[in-house]
N, C-alpha and C. Protein backbone atom coordinates (compact mmCIF):
# COMPACT_ATOMS: atom_id res chain seq x y z
N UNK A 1 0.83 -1.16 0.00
CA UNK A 1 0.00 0.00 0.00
C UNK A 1 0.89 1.24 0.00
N UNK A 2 0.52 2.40 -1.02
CA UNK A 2 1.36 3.69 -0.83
C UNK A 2 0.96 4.56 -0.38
N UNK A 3 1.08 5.27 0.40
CA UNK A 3 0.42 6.65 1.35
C UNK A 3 1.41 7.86 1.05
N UNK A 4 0.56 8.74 0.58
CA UNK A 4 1.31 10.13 -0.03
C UNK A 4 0.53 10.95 0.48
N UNK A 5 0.86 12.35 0.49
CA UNK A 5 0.32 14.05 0.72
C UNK A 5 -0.07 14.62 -0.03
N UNK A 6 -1.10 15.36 -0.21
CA UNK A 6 -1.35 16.76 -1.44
C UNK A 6 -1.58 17.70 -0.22
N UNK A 7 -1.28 18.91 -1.54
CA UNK A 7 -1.76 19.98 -0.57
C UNK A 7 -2.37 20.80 -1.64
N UNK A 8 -3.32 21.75 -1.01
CA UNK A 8 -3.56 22.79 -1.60
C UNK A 8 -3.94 23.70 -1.05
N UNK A 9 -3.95 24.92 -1.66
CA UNK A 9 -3.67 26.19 -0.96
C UNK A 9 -4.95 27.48 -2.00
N UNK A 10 -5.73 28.35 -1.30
CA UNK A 10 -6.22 29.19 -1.66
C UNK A 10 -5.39 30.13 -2.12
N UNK A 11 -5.10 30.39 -3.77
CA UNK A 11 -4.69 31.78 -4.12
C UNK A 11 -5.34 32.78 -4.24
N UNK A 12 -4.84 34.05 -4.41
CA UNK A 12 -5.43 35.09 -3.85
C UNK A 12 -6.83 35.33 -4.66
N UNK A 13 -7.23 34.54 -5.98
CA UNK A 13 -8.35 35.10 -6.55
C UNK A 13 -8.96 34.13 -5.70
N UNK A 14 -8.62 32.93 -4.54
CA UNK A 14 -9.96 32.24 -4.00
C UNK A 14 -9.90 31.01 -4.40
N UNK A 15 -9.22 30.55 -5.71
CA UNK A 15 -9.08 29.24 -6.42
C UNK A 15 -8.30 28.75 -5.21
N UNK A 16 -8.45 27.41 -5.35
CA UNK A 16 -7.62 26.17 -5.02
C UNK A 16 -6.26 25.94 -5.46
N UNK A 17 -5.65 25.81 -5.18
CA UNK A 17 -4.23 25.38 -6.45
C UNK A 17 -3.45 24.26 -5.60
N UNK A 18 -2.74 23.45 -6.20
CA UNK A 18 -1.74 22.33 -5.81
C UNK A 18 -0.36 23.02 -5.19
N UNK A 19 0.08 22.81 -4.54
CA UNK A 19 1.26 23.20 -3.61
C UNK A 19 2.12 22.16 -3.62
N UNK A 20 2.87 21.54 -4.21
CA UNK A 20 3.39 20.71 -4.17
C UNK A 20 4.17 19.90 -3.06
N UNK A 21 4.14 19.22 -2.78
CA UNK A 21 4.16 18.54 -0.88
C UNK A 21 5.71 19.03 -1.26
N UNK A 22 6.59 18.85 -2.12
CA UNK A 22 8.12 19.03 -1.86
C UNK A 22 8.36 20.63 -1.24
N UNK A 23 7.63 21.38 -2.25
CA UNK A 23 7.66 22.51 -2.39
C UNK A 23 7.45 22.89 -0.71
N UNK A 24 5.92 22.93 -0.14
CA UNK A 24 5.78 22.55 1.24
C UNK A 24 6.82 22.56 2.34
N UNK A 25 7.11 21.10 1.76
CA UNK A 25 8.21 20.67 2.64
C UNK A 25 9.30 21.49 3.37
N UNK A 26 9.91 22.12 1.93
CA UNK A 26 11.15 23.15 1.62
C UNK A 26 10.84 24.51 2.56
N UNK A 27 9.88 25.07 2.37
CA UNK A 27 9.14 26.07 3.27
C UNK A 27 8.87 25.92 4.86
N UNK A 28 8.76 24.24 5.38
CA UNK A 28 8.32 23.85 6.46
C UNK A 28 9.77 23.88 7.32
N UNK A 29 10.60 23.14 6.52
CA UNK A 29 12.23 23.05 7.27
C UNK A 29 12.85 24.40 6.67
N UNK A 30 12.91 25.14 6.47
CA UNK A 30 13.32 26.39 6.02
C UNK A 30 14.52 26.02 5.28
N UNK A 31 14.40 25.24 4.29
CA UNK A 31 15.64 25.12 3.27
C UNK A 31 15.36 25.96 1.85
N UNK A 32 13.40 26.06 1.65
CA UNK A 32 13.41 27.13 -0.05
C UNK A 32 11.52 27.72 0.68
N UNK A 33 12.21 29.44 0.52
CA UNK A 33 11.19 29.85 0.84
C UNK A 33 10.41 29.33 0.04
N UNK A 34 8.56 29.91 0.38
CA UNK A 34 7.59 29.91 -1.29
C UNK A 34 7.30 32.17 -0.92
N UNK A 35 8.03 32.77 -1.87
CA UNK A 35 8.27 33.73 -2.12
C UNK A 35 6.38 34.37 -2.11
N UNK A 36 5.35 33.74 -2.85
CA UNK A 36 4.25 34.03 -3.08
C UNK A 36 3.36 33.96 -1.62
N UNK A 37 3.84 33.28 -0.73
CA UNK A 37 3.01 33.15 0.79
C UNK A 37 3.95 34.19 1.90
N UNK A 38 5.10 35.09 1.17
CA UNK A 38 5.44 35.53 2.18
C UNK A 38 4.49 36.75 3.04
N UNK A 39 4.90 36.56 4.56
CA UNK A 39 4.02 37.53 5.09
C UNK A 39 2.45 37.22 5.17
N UNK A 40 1.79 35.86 4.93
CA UNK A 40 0.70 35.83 4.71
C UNK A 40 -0.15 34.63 5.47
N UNK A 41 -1.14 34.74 5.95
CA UNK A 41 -2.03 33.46 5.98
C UNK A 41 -2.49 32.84 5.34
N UNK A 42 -2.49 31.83 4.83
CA UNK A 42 -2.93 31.14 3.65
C UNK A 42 -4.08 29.74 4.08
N UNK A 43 -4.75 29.86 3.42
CA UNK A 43 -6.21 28.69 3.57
C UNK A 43 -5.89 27.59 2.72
N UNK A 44 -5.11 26.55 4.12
CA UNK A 44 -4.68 24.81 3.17
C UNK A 44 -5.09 23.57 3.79
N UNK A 45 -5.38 22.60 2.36
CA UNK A 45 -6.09 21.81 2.64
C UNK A 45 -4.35 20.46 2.22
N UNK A 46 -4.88 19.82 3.69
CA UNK A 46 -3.76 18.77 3.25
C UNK A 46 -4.49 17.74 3.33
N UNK A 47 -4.05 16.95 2.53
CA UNK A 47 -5.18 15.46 2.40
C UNK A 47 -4.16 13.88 2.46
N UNK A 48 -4.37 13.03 3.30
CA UNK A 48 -3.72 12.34 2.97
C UNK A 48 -4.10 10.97 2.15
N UNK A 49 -3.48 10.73 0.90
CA UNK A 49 -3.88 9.43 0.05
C UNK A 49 -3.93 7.71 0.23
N UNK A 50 -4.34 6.80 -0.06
CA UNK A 50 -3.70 6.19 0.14
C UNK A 50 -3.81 4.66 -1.20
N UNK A 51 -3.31 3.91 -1.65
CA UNK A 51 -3.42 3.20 -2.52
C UNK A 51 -2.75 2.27 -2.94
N UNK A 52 -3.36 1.09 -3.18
CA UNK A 52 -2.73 -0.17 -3.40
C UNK A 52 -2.02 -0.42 -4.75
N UNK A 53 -1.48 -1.48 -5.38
CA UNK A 53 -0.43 -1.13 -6.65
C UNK A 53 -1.45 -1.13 -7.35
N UNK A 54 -1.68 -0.42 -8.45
CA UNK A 54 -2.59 -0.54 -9.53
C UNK A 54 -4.38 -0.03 -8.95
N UNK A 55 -4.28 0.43 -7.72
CA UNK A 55 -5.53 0.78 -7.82
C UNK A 55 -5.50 2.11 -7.47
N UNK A 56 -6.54 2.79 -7.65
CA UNK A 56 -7.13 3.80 -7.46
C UNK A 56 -6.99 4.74 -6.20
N UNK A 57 -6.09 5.67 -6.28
CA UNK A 57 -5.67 6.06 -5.03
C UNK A 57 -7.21 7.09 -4.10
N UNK A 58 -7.43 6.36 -2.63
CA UNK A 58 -8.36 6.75 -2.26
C UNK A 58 -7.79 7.89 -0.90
N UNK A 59 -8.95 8.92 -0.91
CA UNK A 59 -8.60 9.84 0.00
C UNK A 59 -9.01 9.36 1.59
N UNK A 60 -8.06 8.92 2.45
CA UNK A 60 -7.96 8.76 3.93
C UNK A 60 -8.73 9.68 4.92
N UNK A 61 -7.86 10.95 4.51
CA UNK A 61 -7.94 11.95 5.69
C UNK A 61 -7.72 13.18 4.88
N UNK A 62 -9.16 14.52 5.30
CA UNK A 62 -8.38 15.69 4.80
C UNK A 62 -8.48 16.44 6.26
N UNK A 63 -7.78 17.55 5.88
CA UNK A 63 -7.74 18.57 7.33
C UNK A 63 -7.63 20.13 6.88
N UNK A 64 -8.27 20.92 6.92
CA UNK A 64 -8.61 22.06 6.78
C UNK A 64 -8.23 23.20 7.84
N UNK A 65 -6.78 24.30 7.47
CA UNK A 65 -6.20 24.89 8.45
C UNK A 65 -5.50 26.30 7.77
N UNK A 66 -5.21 26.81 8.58
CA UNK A 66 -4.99 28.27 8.38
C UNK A 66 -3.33 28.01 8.53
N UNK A 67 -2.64 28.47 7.76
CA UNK A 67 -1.10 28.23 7.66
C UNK A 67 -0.45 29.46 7.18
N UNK A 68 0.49 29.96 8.87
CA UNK A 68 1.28 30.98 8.45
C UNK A 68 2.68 30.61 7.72
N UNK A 69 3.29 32.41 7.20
CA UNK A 69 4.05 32.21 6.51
C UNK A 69 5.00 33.45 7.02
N UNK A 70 6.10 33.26 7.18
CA UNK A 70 6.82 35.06 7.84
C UNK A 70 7.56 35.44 6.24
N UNK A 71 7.81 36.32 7.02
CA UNK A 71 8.66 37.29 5.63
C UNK A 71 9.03 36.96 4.57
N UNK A 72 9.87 35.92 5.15
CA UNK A 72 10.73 35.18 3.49
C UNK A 72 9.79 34.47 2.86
N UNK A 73 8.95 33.90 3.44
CA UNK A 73 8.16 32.89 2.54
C UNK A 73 8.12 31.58 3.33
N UNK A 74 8.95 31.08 4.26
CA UNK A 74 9.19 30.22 5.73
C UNK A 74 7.71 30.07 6.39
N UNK A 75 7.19 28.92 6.46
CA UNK A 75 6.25 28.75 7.28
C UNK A 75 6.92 29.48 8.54
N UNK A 76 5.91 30.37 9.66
CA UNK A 76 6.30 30.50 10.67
C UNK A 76 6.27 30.12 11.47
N UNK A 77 7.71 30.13 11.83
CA UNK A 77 7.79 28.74 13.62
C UNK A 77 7.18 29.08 14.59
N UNK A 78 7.48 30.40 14.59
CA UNK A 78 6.43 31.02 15.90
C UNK A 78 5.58 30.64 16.27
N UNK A 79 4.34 30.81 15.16
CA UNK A 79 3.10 30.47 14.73
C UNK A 79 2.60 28.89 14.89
N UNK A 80 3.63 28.09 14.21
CA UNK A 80 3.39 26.55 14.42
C UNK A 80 3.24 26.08 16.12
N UNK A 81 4.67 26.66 16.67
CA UNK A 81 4.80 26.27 17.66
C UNK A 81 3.81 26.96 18.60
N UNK A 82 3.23 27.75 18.20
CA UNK A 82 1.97 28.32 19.27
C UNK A 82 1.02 27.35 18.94
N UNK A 83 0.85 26.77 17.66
CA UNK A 83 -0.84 26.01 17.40
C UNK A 83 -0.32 24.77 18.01
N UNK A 84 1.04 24.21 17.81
CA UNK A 84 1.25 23.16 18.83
C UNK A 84 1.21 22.94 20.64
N UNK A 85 1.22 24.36 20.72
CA UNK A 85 0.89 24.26 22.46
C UNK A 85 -0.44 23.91 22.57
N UNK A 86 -1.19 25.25 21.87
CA UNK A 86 -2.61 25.28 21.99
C UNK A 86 -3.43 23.47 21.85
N UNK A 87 -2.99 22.96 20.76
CA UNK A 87 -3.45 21.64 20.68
C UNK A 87 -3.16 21.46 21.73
N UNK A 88 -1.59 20.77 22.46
CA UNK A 88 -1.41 20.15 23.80
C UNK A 88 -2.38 21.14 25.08
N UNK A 89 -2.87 22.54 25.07
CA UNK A 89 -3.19 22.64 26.24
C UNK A 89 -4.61 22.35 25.99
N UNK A 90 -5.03 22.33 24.65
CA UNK A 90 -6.72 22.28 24.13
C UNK A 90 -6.96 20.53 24.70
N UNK A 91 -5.67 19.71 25.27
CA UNK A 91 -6.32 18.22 25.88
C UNK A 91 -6.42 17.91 27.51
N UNK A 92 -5.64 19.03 28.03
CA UNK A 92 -5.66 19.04 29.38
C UNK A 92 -6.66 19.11 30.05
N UNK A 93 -7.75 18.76 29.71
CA UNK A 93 -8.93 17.80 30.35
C UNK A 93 -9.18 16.72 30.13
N UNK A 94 -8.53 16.05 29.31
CA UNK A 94 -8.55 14.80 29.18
C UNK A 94 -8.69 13.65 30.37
N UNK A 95 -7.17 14.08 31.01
CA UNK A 95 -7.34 13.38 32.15
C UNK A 95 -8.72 13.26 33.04
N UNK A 96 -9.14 14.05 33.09
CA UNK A 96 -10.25 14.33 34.01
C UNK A 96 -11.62 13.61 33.29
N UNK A 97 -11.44 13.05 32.39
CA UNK A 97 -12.59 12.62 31.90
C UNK A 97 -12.64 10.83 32.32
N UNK A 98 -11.18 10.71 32.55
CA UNK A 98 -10.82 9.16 32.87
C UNK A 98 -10.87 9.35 34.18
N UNK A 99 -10.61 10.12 34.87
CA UNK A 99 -10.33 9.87 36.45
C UNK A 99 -10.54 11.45 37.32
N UNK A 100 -11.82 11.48 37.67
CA UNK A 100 -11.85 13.00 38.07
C UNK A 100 -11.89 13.22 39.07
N UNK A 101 -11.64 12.16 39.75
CA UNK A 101 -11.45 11.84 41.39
C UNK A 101 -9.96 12.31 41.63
N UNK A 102 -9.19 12.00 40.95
CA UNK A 102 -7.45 11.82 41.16
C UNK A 102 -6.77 13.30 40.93
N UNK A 103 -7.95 13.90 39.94
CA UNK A 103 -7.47 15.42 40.23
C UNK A 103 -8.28 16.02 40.41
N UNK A 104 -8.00 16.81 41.69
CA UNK A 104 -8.53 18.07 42.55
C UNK A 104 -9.17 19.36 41.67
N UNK A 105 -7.95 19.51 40.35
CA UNK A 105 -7.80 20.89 39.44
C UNK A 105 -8.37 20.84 38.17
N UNK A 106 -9.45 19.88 38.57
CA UNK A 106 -9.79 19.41 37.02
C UNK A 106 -11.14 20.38 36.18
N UNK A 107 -11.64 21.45 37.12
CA UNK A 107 -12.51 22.68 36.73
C UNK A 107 -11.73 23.40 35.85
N UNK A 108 -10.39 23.87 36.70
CA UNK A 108 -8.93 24.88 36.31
C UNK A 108 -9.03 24.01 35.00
N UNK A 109 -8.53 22.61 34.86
CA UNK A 109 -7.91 22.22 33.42
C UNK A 109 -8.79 22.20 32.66
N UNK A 110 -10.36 22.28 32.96
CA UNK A 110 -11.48 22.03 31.95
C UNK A 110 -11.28 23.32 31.48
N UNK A 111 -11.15 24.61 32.27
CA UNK A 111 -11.35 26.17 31.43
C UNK A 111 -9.99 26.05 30.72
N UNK A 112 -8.80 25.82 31.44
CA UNK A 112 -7.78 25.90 30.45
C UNK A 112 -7.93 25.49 29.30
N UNK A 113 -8.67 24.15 28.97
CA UNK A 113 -8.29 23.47 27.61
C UNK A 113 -9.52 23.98 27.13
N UNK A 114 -10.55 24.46 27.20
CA UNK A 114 -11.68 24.99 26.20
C UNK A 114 -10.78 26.48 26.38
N UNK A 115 -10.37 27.38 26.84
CA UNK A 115 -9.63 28.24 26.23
C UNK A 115 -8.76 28.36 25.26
N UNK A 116 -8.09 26.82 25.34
CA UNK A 116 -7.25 26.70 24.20
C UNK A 116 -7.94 26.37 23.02
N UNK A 117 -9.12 25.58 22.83
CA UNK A 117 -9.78 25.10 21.79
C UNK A 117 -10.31 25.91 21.46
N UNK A 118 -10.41 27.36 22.17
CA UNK A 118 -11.45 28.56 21.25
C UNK A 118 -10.21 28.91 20.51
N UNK A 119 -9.02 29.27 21.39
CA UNK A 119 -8.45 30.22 20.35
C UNK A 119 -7.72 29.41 19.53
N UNK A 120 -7.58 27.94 19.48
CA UNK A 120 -6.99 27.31 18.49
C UNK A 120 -7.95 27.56 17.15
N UNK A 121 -9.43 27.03 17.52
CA UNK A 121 -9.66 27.55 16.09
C UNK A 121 -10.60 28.96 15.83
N UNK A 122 -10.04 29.76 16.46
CA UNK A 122 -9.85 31.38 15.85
C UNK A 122 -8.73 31.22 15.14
N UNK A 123 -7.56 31.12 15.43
CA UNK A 123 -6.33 31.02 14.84
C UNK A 123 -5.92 30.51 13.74
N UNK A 124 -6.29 29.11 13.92
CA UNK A 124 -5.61 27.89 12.94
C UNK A 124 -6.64 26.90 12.21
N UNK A 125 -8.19 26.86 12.50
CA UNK A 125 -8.95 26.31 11.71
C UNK A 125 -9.95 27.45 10.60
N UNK A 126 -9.82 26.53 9.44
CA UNK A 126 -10.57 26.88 8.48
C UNK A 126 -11.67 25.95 8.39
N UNK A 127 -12.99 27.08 8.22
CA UNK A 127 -14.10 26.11 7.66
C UNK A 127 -14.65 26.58 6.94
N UNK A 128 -14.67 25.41 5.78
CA UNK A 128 -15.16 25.42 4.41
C UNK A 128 -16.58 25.51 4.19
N UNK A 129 -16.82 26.37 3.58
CA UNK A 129 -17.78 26.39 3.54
C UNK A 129 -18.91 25.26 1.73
N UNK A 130 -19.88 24.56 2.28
CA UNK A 130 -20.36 23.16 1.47
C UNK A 130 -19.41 23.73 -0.24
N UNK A 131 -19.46 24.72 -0.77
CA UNK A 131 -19.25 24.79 -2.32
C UNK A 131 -17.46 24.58 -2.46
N UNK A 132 -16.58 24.80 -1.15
CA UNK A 132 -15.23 25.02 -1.32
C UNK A 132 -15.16 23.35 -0.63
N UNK A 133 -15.63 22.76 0.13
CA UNK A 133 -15.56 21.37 0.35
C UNK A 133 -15.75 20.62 -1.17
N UNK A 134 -16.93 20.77 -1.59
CA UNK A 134 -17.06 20.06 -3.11
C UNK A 134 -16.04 20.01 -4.41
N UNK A 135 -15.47 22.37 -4.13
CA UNK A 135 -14.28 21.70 -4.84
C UNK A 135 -13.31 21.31 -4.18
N UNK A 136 -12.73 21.12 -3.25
CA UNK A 136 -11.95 20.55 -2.87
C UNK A 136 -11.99 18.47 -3.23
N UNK A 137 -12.78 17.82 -3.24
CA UNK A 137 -13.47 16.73 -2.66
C UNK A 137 -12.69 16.86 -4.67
N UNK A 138 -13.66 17.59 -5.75
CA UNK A 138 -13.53 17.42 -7.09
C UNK A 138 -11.39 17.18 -7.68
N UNK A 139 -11.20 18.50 -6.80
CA UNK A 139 -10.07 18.19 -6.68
C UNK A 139 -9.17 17.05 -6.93
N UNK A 140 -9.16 16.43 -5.72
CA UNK A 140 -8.65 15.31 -5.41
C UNK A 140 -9.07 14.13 -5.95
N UNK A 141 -10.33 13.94 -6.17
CA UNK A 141 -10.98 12.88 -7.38
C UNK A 141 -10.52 13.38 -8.28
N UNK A 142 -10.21 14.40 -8.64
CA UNK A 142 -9.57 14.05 -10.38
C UNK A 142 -9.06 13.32 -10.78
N UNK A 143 -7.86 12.86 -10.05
CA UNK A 143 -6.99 11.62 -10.83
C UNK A 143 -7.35 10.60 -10.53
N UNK A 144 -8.58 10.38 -10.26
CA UNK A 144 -9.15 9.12 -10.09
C UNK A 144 -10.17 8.85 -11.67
N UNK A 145 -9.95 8.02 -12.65
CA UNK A 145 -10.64 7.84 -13.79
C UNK A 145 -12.14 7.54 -13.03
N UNK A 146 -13.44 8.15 -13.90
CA UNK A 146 -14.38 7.93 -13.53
C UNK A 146 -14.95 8.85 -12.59
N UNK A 147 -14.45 9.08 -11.50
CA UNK A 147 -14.76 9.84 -10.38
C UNK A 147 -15.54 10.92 -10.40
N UNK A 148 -16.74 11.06 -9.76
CA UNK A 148 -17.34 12.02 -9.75
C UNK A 148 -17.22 12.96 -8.66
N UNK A 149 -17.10 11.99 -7.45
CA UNK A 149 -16.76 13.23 -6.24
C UNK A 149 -17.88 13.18 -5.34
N UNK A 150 -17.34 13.04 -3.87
CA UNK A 150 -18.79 13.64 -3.30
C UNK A 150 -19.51 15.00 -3.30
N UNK A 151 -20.36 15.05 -2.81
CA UNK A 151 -21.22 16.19 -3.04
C UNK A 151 -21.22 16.57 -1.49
N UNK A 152 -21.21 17.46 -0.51
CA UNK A 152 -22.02 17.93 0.36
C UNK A 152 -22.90 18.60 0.15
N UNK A 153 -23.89 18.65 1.34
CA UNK A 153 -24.77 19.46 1.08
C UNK A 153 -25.40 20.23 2.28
C-alpha cells in the first residue's frame, strides 16, 4: 500500500491550487522559501492518500487549516509552535474525563483546555464552507478515472 500528501492552498483570486508537498516541505524546514506566501495566511487543505499497486488512489484523511508564513516565505515557527501548544493545552482535560477523582484541578484544566480550543480555532482552523468542500473533494478525485466526487450538502 502507498500513502502520499497533497496539498492545496487558496490563491489570492480564491481558487484552489496544488502546492506541491516538496515545495511545502522546503518552506516547512526552512531550506526554499515559497516567495508568493510571504508575510501571509494562507487557507490549506492537506489530504492524505492512500493506494494499493494498480488501484485507485483513495482519499484517507483531509484537514482544513490556516497556515502561516513570515517574511521570506518560511512557514512560521512562531506560529506553528503556538498552534502546537494550543493543541497540547486544548487536551488538558482529558485526564479528568478518565479519572476526576485523582485530580482536585480538574474545573482549572477544563477552562484551560476549552480556552485553548477557542483560540486554536480562531487562529488555525478553516471552515469550508459546502461549495469550497465540493471543490476541494472534485479536486482530489480528479486523478481518479471515472470519479465524480462527493457532493455535500
Amino acid at each position: 500500500m502507498t500513502v502520499w500528501r497533497r496539498y492545496l492552498v487558496k490563491d489570492a483570486s480564491g481558487r484552489l491550487v496544488e502546492l506541491p508537498s516538496r515545495q511545502f516541505d522546503h518552506a516547512d524546514d526552512g531550506t526554499a522559501p515559497l516567495p508568493g506566501f510571504a508575510g501571509r495566511c494562507v487557507e490549506m487543505v492537506s489530504a492524505i492518500l492512500v493506494g494499493g499497486r494498480g488501484d485507485a488512489p483513495q482519499v484517507a484523511e483531509v484537514s482544513f487549516t490556516k497556515l502561516y508564513f513570515d517574511e521570506s516565505g518560511f512557514v512560521d515557527a512562531a506560529k506553528r509552535e503556538r498552534m502546537i501548544r494550543l493543541m497540547l493545552e486544548s487536551c488538558a482535560d482529558r485526564i479528568c474525563r478518565r479519572a476526576p477523582a485523582a485530580r482536585p484541578d480538574c474545573a482549572t484544566l477544563s477552562r484551560r483546555a476549552g480556552a485553548a480550543r477557542d483560540q486554536l480555532m480562531r487562529e488555525f482552523a478553516w471552515n469550508p464552507q459546502p461549495a469550497e468542500l465540493n471543490a476541494v473533494f472534485r479536486q482530489l478525485d480528479a486523478e481518479r478515472p471515472g470519479a465524480a466526487g462527493p457532493t455535500v450538502h
